[in-house]
Protein backbone atom coordinates (compact mmCIF):
# COMPACT_ATOMS: atom_id res chain seq x y z
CA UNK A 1 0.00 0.00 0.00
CA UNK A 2 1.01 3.45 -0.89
CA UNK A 3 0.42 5.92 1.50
CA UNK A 4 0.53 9.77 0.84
CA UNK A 5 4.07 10.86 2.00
CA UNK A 6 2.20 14.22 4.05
CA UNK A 7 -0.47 11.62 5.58
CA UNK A 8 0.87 11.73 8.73
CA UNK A 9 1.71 15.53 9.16
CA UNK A 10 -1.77 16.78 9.66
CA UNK A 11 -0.90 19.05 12.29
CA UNK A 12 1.29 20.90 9.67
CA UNK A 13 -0.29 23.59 7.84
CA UNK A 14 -0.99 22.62 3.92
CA UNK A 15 0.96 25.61 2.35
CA UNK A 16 4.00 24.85 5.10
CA UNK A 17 4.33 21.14 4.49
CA UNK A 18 6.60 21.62 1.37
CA UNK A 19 9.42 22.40 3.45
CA UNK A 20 9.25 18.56 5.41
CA UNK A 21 11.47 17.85 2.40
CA UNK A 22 13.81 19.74 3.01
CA UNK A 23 17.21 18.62 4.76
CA UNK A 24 17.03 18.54 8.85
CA UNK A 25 20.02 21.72 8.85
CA UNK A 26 18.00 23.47 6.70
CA UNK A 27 14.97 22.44 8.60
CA UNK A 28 16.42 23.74 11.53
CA UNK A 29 17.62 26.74 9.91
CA UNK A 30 13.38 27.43 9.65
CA UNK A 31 12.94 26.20 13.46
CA UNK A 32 15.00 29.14 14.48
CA UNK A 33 13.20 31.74 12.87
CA UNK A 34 11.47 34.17 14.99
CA UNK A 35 7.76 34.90 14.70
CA UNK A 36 5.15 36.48 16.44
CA UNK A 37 2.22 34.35 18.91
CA UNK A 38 -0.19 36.58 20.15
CA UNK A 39 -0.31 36.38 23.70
CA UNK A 40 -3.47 37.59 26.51
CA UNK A 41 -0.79 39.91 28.25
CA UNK A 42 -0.13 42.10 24.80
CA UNK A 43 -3.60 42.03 23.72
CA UNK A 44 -4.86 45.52 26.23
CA UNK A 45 -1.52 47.78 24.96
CA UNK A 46 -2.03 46.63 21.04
CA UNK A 47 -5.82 47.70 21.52
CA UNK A 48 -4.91 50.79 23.38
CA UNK A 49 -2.40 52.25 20.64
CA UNK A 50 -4.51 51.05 18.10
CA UNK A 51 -7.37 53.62 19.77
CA UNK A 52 -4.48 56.10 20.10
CA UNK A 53 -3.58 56.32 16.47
CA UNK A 54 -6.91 58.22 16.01
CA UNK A 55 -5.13 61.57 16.60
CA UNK A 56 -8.00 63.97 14.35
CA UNK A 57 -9.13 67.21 16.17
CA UNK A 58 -6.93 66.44 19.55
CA UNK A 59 -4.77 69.10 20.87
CA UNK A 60 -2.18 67.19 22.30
CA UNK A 61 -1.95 63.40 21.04
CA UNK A 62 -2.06 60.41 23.62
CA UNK A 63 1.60 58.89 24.88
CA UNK A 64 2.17 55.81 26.41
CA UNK A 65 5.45 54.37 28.15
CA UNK A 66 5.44 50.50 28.07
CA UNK A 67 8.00 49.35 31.05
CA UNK A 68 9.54 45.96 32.08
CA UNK A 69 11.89 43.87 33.32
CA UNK A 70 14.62 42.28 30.81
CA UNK A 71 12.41 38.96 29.49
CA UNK A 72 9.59 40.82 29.51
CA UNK A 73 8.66 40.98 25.55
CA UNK A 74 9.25 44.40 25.00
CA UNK A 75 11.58 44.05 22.04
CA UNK A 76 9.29 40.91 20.53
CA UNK A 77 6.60 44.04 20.86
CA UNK A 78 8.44 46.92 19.45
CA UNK A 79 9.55 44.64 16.14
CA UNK A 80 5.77 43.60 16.13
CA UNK A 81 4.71 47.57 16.34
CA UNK A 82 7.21 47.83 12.70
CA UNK A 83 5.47 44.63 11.72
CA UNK A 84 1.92 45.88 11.93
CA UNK A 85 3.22 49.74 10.56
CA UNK A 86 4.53 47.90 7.56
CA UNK A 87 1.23 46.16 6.61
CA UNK A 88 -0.70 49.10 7.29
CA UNK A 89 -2.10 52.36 6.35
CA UNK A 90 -1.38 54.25 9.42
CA UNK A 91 2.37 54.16 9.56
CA UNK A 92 4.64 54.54 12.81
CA UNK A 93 8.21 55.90 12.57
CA UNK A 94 10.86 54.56 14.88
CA UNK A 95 13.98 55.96 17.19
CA UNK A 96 16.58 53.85 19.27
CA UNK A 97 18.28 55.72 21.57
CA UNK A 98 21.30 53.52 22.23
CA UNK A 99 23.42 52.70 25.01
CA UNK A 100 26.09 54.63 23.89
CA UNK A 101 24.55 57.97 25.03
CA UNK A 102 27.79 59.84 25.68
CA UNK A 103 27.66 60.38 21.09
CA UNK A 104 23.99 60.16 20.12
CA UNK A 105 21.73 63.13 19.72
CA UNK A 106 18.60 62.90 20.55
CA UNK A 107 17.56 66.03 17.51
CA UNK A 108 19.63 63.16 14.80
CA UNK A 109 17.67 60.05 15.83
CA UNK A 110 14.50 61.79 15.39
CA UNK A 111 15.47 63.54 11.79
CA UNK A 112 16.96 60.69 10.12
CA UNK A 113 13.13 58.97 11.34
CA UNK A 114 11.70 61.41 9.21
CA UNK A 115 13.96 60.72 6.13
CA UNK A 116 15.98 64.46 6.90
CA UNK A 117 19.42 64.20 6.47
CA UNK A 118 22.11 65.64 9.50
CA UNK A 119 25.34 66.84 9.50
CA UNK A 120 24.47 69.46 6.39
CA UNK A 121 23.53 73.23 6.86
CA UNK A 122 20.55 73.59 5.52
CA UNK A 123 18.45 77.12 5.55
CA UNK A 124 14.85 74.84 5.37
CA UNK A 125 12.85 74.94 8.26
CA UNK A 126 13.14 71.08 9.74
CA UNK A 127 9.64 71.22 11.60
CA UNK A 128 8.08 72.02 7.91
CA UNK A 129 10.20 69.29 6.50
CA UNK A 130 8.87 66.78 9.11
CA UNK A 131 5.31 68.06 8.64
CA UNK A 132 5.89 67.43 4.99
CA UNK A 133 6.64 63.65 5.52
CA UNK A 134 4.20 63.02 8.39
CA UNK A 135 1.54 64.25 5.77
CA UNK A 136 3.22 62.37 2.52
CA UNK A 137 3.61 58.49 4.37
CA UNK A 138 0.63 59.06 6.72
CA UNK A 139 2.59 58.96 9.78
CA UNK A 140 0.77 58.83 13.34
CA UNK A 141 3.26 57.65 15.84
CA UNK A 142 6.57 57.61 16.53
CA UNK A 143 7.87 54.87 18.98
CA UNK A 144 11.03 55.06 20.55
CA UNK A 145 13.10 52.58 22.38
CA UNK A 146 15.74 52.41 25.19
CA UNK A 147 14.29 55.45 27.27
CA UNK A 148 15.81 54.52 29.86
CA UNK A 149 19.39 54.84 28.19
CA UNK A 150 18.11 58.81 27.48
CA UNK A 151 16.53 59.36 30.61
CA UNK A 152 20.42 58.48 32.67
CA UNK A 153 21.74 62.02 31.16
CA UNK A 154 21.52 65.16 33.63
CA UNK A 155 18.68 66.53 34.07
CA UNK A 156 19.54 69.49 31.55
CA UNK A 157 19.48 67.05 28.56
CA UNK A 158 15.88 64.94 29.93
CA UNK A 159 14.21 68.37 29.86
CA UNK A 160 15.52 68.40 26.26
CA UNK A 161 13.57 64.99 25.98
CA UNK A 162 10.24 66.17 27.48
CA UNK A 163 10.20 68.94 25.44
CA UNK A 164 11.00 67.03 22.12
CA UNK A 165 8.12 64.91 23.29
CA UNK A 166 5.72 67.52 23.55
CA UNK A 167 6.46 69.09 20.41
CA UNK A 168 5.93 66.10 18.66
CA UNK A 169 2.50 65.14 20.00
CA UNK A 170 1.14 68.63 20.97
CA UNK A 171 2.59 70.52 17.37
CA UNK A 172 3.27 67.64 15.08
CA UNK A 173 0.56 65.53 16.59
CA UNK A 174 1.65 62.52 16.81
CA UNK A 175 1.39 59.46 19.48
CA UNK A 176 4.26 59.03 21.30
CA UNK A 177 5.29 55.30 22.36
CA UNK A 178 7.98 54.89 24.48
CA UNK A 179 9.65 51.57 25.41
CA UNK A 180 12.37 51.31 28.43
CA UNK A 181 12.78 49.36 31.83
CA UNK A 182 11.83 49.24 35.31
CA UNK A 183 14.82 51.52 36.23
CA UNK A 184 12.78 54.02 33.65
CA UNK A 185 9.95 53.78 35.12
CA UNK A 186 11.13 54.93 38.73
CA UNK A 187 13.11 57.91 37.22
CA UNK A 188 9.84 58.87 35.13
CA UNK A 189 7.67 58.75 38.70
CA UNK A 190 10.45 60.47 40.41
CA UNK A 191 10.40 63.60 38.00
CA UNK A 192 7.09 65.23 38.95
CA UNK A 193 6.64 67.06 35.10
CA UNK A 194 7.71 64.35 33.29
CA UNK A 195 5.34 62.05 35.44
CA UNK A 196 3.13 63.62 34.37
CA UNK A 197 3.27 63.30 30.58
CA UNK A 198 3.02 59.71 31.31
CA UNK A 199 0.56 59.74 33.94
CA UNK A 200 -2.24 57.07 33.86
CA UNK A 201 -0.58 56.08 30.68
CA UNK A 202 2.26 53.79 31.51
CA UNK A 203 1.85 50.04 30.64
CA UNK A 204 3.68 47.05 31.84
CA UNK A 205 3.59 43.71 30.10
CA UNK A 206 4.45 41.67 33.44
CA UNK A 207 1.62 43.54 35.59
CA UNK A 208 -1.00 43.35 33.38
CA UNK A 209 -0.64 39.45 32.75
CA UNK A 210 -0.65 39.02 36.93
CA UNK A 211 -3.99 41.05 37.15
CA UNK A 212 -5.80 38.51 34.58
C-alpha cells in the first residue's frame, strides 16, 4: 500500500508542508526563525495604541510608556509595532536611543526617522520638513526605544527629551510610544513634570498578565 508521504503531518499547515522535504540543517535553519504568537498579556496595549492612532481634532496626542523587566517581551513588541506599521495604512516611525549615550543626539535620531538628512547646513525649516513627511507616508506615531538609556543624562538634557516629546504630539501631533525598563519607570515617577506626561498612561507587560 502506498500511502501519501504528508499523511501523517496533519498538524502541519498545507501551504507549510513543502518544506518537510527539506534537509534537517536546513529544517532547523526554519525552526529558528522568529515569529510572532499573540499572547493575553499584549492584547490591552495593542488595543490601546490602536485607539491612540486616532489623533483627528486632539490638541495634544495620547503617549504611552510600556516598562519591564529584561524577558519581559518588550523588544518581541516593538519589532511587532514595525510589523503591523509595515502592513498598514497608518504608519509609525521609529527611534533607538542607544546605550552609547555619551555620542547620540537625541535632535539626529528623530530627523533621520523622518527621512531628513544631518550633518548638512541647511536654511529649510526642519519642523516644515517633518510636517511634509508626516503628511506624505501618513505617519501617526513615533515609537522610541531604550528610554531609559536617554533618561540616565543630567537633568539638563531629559528636559531636552520632554520637550522634544511635547512638540511632537502637541505641534506635530503625533502618538508618542515609548519603550524602556523598570529603572525608567522609577526615574519617570520620580520627576514630577515628566510624570506627568506619562501619567495614567504607563503600561507594563508583566503587571497586566498578573492582574488577569
Amino acid at each position: 500500500m502506498i500511502m501519501d508521504a504528508f499523511s501523517s503531518y496533519d498538524h502541519v499547515l498545507p501551504e507549510l508542508r513543502h518544506n518537510l522535504q527539506l534537509s534537517a540543517t536546513e529544517r532547523i535553519e526554519i525552526c529558528r526563525h522568529d515569529f510572532w504568537i499573540d499572547t493575553p498579556k499584549f492584547a490591552l496595549m495593542f488595543e490601546c495604541i490602536d485607539h491612540m492612532l486616532y489623533t483627528r481634532n486632539q490638541i495634544q496626542s495620547s503617549c504611552i510608556f510600556i516598562h519591564g523587566a529584561g524577558g519581559d517581551g518588550k523588544s518581541a513588541a516593538w519589532h511587532r509595532l514595525k510589523f503591523l506599521s509595515a502592513n498598514s495604512e497608518r504608519k509609525m516611525v521609529f527611534v533607538e536611543l542607544t546605550e552609547n549615550t555619551n555620542r547620540f543626539k537625541l535632535h539626529d535620531r528623530i530627523l533621520e526617522a523622518f527621512g531628513i538628512e544631518i550633518g548638512r547646513r541647511s536654511t529649510a525649516d526642519k519642523e516644515e520638513l517633518i510636517f511634509k513627511y508626516i503628511k506624505a507616508n501618513n505617519i501617526c506615531a513615533i515609537v522610541i526605544d531604550k528610554l531609559n538609556d536617554a533618561l540616565l543624562q543630567p537633568y539638563a538634557q531629559k528636559r531636552t527629551l520632554l520637550s522634544l516629546m511635547r512638540n511632537l504630539s502637541g505641534t506635530l501631533k503625533l502618538c508618542v510610544i515609548a519603550f524602556g525598563n523598570t529603572e525608567a519607570c522609577s526615574v519617570l515617577m520620580l520627576d514630577r513634570i515628566i510624570d506627568e506626561f506619562y501619567r495614567g498612561s504607563m503600561y507594563s507587560p508583566h503587571i497586566e498578565a498578573s492582574h488577569k
